[in-house]
Protein backbone atom coordinates (compact mmCIF):
# COMPACT_ATOMS: atom_id res chain seq x y z
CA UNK A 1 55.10 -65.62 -143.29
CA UNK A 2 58.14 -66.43 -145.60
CA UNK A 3 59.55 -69.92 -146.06
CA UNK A 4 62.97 -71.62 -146.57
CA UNK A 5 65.00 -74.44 -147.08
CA UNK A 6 67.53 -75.34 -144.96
CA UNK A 7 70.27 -78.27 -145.91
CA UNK A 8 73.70 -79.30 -144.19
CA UNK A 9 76.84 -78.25 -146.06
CA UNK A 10 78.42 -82.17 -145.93
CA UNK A 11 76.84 -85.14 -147.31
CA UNK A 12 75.36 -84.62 -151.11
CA UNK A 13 74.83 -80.64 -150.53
CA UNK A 14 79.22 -80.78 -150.36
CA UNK A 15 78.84 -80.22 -153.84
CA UNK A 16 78.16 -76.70 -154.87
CA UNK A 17 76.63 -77.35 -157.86
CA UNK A 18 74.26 -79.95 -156.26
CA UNK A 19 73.60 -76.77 -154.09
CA UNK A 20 72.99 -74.47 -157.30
CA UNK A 21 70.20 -76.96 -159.24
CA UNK A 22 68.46 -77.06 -155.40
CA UNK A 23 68.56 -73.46 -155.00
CA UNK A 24 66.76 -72.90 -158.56
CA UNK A 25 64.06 -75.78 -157.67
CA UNK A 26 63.52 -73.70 -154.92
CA UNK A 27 63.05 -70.48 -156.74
CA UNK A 28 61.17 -71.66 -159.19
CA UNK A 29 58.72 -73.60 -156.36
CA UNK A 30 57.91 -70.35 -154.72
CA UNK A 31 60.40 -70.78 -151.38
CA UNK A 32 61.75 -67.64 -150.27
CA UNK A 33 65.31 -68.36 -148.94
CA UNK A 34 67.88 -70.88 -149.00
CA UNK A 35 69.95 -71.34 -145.86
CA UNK A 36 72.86 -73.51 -145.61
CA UNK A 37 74.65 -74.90 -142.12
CA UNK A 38 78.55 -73.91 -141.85
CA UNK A 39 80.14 -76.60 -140.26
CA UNK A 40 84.05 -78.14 -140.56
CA UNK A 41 83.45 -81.31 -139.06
CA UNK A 42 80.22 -81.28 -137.36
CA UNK A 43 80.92 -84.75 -135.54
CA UNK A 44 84.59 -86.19 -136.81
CA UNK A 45 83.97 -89.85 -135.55
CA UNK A 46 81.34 -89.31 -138.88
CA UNK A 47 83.71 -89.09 -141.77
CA UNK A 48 82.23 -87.31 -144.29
CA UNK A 49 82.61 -84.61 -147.27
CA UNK A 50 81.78 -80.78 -145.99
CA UNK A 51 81.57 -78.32 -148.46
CA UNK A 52 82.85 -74.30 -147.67
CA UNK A 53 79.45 -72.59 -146.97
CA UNK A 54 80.29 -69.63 -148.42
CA UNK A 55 81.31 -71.46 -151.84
CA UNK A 56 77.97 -73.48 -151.95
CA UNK A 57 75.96 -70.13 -151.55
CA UNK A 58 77.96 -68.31 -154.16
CA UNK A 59 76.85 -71.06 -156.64
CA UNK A 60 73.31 -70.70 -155.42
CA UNK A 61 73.81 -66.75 -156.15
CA UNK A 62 74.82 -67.06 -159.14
CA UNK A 63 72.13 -69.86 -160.60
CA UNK A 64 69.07 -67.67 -158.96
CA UNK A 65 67.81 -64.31 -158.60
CA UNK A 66 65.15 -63.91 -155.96
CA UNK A 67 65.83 -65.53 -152.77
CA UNK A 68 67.72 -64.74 -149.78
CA UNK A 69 70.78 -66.95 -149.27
CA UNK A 70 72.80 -67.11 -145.93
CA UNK A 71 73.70 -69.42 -143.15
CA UNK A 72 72.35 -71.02 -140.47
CA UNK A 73 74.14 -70.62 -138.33
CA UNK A 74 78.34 -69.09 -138.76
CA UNK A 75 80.11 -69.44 -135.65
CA UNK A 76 81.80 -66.23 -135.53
CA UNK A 77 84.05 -67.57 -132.18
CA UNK A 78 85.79 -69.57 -134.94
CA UNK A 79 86.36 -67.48 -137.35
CA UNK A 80 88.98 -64.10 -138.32
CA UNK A 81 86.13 -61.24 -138.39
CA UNK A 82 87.90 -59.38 -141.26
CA UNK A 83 88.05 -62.88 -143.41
CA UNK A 84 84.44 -63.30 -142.89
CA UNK A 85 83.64 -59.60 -143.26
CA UNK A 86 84.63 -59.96 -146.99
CA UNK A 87 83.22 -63.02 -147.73
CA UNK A 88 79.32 -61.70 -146.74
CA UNK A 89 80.66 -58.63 -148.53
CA UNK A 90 81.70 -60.24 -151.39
CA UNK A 91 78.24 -62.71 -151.52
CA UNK A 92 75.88 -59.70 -150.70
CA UNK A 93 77.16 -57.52 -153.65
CA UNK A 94 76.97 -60.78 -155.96
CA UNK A 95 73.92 -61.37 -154.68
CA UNK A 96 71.83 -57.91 -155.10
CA UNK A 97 72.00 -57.84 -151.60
CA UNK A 98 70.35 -60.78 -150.75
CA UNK A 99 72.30 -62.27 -147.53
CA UNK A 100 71.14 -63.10 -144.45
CA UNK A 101 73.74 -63.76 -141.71
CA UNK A 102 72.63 -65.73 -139.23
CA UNK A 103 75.60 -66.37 -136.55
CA UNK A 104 75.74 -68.20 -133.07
CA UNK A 105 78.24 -70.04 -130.90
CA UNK A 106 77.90 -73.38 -132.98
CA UNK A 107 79.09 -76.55 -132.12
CA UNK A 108 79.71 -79.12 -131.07
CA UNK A 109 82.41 -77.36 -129.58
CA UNK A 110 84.70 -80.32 -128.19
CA UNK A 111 84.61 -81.06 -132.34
CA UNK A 112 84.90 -77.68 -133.56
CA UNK A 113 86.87 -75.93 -131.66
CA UNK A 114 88.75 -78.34 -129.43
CA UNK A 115 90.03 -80.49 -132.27
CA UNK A 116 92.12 -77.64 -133.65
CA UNK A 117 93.00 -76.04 -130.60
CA UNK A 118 90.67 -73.01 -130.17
CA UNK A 119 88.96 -72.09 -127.36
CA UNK A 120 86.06 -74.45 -125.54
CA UNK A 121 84.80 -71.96 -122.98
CA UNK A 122 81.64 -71.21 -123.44
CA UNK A 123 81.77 -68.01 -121.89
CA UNK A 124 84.68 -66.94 -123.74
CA UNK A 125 83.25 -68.13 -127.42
CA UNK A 126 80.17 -65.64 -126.02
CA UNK A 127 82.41 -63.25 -125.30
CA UNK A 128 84.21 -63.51 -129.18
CA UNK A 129 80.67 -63.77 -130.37
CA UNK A 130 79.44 -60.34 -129.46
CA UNK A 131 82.79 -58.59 -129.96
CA UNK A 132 82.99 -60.31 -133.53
CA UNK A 133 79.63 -59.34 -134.61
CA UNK A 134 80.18 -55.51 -133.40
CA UNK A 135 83.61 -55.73 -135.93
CA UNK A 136 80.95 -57.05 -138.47
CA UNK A 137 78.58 -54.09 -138.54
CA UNK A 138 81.68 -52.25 -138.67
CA UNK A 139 83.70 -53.69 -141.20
CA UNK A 140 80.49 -53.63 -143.32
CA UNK A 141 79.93 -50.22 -143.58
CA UNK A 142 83.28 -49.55 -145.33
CA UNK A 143 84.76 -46.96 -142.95
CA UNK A 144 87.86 -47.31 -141.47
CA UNK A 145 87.75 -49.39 -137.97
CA UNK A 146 90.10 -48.73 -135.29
CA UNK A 147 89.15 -52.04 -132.42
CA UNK A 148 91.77 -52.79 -129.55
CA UNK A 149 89.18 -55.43 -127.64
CA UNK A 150 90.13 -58.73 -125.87
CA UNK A 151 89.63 -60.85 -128.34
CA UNK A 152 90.57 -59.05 -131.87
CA UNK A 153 92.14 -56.01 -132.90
CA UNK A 154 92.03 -53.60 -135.79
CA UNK A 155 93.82 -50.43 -136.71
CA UNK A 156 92.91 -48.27 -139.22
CA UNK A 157 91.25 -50.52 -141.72
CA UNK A 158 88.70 -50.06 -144.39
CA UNK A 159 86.95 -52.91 -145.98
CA UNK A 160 85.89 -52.26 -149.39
CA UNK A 161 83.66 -52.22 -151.10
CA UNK A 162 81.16 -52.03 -148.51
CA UNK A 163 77.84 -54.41 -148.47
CA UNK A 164 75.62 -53.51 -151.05
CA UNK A 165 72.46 -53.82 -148.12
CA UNK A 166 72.94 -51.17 -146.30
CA UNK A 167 73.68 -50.48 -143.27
CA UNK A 168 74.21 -53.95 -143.10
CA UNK A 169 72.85 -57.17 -143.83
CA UNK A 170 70.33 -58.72 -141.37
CA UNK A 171 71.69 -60.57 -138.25
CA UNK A 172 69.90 -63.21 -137.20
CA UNK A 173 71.04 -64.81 -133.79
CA UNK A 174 70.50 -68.57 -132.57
CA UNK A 175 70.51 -69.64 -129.71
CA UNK A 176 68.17 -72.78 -127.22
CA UNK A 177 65.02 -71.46 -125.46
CA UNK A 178 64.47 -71.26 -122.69
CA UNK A 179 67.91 -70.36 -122.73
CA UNK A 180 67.90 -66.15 -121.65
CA UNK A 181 70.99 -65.01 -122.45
CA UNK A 182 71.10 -65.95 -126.58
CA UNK A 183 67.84 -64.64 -126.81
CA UNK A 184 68.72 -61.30 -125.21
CA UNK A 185 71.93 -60.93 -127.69
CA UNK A 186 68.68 -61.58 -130.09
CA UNK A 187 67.20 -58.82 -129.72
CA UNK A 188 70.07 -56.47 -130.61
CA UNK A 189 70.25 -57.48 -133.95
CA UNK A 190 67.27 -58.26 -137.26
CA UNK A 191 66.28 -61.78 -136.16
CA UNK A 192 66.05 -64.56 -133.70
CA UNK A 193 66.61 -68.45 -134.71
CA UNK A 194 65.51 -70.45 -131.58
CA UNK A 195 66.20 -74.04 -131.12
CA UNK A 196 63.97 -75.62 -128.64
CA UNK A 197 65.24 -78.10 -125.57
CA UNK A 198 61.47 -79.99 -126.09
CA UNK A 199 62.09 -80.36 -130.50
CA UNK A 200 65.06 -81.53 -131.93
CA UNK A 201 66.21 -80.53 -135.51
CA UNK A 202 63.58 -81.24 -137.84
CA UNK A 203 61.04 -81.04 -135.68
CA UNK A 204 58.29 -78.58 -134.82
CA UNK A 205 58.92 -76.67 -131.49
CA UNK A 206 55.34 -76.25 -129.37
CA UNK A 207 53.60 -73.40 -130.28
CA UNK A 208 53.36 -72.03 -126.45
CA UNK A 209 56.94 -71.83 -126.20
CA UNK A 210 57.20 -70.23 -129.76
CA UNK A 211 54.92 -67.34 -128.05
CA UNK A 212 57.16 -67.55 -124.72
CA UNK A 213 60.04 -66.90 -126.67
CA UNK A 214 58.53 -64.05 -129.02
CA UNK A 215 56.89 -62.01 -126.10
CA UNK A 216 60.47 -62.17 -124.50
CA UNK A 217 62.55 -60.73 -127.24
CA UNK A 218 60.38 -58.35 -127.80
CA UNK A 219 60.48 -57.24 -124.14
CA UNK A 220 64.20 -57.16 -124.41
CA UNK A 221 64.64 -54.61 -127.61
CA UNK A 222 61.60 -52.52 -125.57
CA UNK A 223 64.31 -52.26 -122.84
CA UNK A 224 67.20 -52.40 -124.64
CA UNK A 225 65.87 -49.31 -126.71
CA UNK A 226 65.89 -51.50 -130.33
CA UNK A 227 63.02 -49.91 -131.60
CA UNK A 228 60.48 -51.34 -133.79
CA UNK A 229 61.78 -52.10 -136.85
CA UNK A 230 61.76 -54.82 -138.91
CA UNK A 231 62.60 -58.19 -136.74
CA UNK A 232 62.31 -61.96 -137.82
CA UNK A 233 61.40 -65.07 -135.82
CA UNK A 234 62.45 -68.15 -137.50
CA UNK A 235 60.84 -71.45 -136.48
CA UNK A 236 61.22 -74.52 -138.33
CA UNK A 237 60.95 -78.27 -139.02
CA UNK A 238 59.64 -80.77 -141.40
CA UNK A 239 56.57 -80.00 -142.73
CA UNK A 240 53.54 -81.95 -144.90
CA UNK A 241 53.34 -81.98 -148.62
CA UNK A 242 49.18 -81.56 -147.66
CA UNK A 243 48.07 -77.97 -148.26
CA UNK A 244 45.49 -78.13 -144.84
CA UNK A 245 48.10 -80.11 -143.09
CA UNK A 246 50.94 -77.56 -143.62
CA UNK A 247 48.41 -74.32 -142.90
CA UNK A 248 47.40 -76.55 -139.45
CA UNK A 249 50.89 -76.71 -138.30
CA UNK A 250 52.30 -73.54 -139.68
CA UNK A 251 49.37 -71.43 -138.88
CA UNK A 252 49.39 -71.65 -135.31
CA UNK A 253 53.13 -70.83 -135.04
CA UNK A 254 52.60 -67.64 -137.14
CA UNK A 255 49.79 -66.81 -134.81
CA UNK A 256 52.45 -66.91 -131.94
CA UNK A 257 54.74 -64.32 -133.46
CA UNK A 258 56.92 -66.73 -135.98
CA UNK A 259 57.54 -64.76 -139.25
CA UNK A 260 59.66 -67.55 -141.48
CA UNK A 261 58.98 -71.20 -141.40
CA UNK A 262 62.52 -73.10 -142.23
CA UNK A 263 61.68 -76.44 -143.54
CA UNK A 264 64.58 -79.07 -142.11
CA UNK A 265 64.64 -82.68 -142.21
CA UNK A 266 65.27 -84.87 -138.85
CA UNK A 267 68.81 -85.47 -138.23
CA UNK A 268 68.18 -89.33 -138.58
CA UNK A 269 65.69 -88.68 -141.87
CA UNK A 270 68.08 -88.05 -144.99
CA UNK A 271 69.09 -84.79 -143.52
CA UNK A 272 72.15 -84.83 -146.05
CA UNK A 273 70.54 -86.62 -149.15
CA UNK A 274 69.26 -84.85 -151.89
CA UNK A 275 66.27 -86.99 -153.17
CA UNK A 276 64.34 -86.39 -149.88
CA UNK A 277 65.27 -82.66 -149.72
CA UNK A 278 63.96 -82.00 -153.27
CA UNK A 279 61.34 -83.89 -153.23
CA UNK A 280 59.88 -81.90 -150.34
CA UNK A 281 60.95 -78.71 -152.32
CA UNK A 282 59.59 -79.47 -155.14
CA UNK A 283 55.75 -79.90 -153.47
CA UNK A 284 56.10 -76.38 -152.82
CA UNK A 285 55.91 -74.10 -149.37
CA UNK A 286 53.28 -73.93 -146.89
CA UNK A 287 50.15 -71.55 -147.99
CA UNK A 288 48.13 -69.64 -144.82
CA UNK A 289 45.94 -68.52 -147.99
């Protein structure tokens, strides 16, 4: 079991250096990654400060050493897949190699996407989702990329320098259980980050449907031919400061096939604060020792 933090990219974590000191508390504390959302407005009626994701985890990259940085989650429907291709690029090699892309349809899409004129289909942002993360794994290995799909187009481009993880860097795909279909996109790529319909944000999802959800994606990459490398289930929520209250409620979810525990506030808890946030990092990660 690893464990990370996981903070909103508006409120005090706008700030990339705010971002940087956390990251190093973090480090230092024994957490394993640092994962940052990658929103533009999240809900506009709110007016608040948002910091660029990718800036807040290059000042994270460059104030640690150690743990993996990335985001949770990208919505690749709204973004340019060659502009995003060379920022991960660009983080990974600063980095060592220590991204983790986690991408999904994000949301909320009436604020997102509506509000500057893109695309509120669902089944069309799934549709830009898949093709954009096939360009990804492309674009990443540094070859040139020839693409003439529905949604983007390339001819005869190279992105260089390639990402210093190679082939790639992991893929980790979000999506709500019991929701099939995000969970079967899962299971093509390095990683699965379920939200759960019965626990909001910050809150720990039941441990039966954490097993549910497991035994299905691993059913899908047996059928879908993925092999059996390396994959990562990522649960999460807000866990106790008590050593044998921590192990009771992260235990039982490693038991059912989770592999990182994500520590996140409530929504409605100081989700954006600092004080909170590093206060909780600073008590150390959950032990199964």
């Amino acid at each position: 079991m690893r464990y990370s933090i996981n903070i909103p990219n508006f409120g005090d974590f706008a700030d990339p250096r705010t971002v940087a000191s956390l990251a190093v508390t973090a480090e230092e504390a024994g957490w394993d990654g640092l994962f940052v959302w990658d929103h533009v407005v999240h809900t506009k009626k709110e007016r608040r400060a948002f910091g660029d994701p990718w800036m807040l985890l290059t000042a994270a990259a460059l104030a640690t050493s150690r743990i993996a940085l990335g985001t949770l989650v990208t919505p690749v429907p709204r973004r340019r897949p060659e502009q995003l291709a060379r920022q991960v690029a660009t983080l990974d090699g600063l980095s060592g190699g220590r991204v983790v892309f986690g991408a999904g349809l994000g949301g909320p899409i009436d604020d997102e996407y509506g509000s500057f004129g893109e695309p509120t289909d669902p089944v069309v942002l799934a549709e830009r989702l898949d093709e954009g993360l096939g360009l990804l794994a492309r674009y990443w290995t540094g070859e040139p990329v020839t693409h003439h799909g529905r949604h983007f187009h390339a001819d005869d481009v190279a992105l260089l320098p390639a990402t210093v993880r190679r082939p790639r860097p992991p893929v980790w795909i979000a999506g709500y259980w019991p929701k099939r279909r995000p969970m079967r996109r899962a299971a093509r790529w390095d990683g699965a980050v379920p939200l759960f319909e019965s626990a909001r944000h910050g809150h720990c999802p039941p441990v039966d449907e954490v097993r549910d959800m497991a035994g299905y994606v691993r059913e899908q990459r047996r059928e879908q031919g993925a092999g059996d490398g390396p994959f990562e289930f990522v649960v999460g929520g807000a866990s106790p400061a008590d050593p044998g209250r921590a192990r009771d409620l992260v235990g039982p979810l490693a038991d059912a096939g989770a592999t990182w525990w994500d520590e996140r506030r409530p929504h409605d808890d100081g989700v954006d604060r600092l004080e909170p946030v590093l206060r909780r990092v600073e008590q150390r990660p959950p032990s199964l020792g």
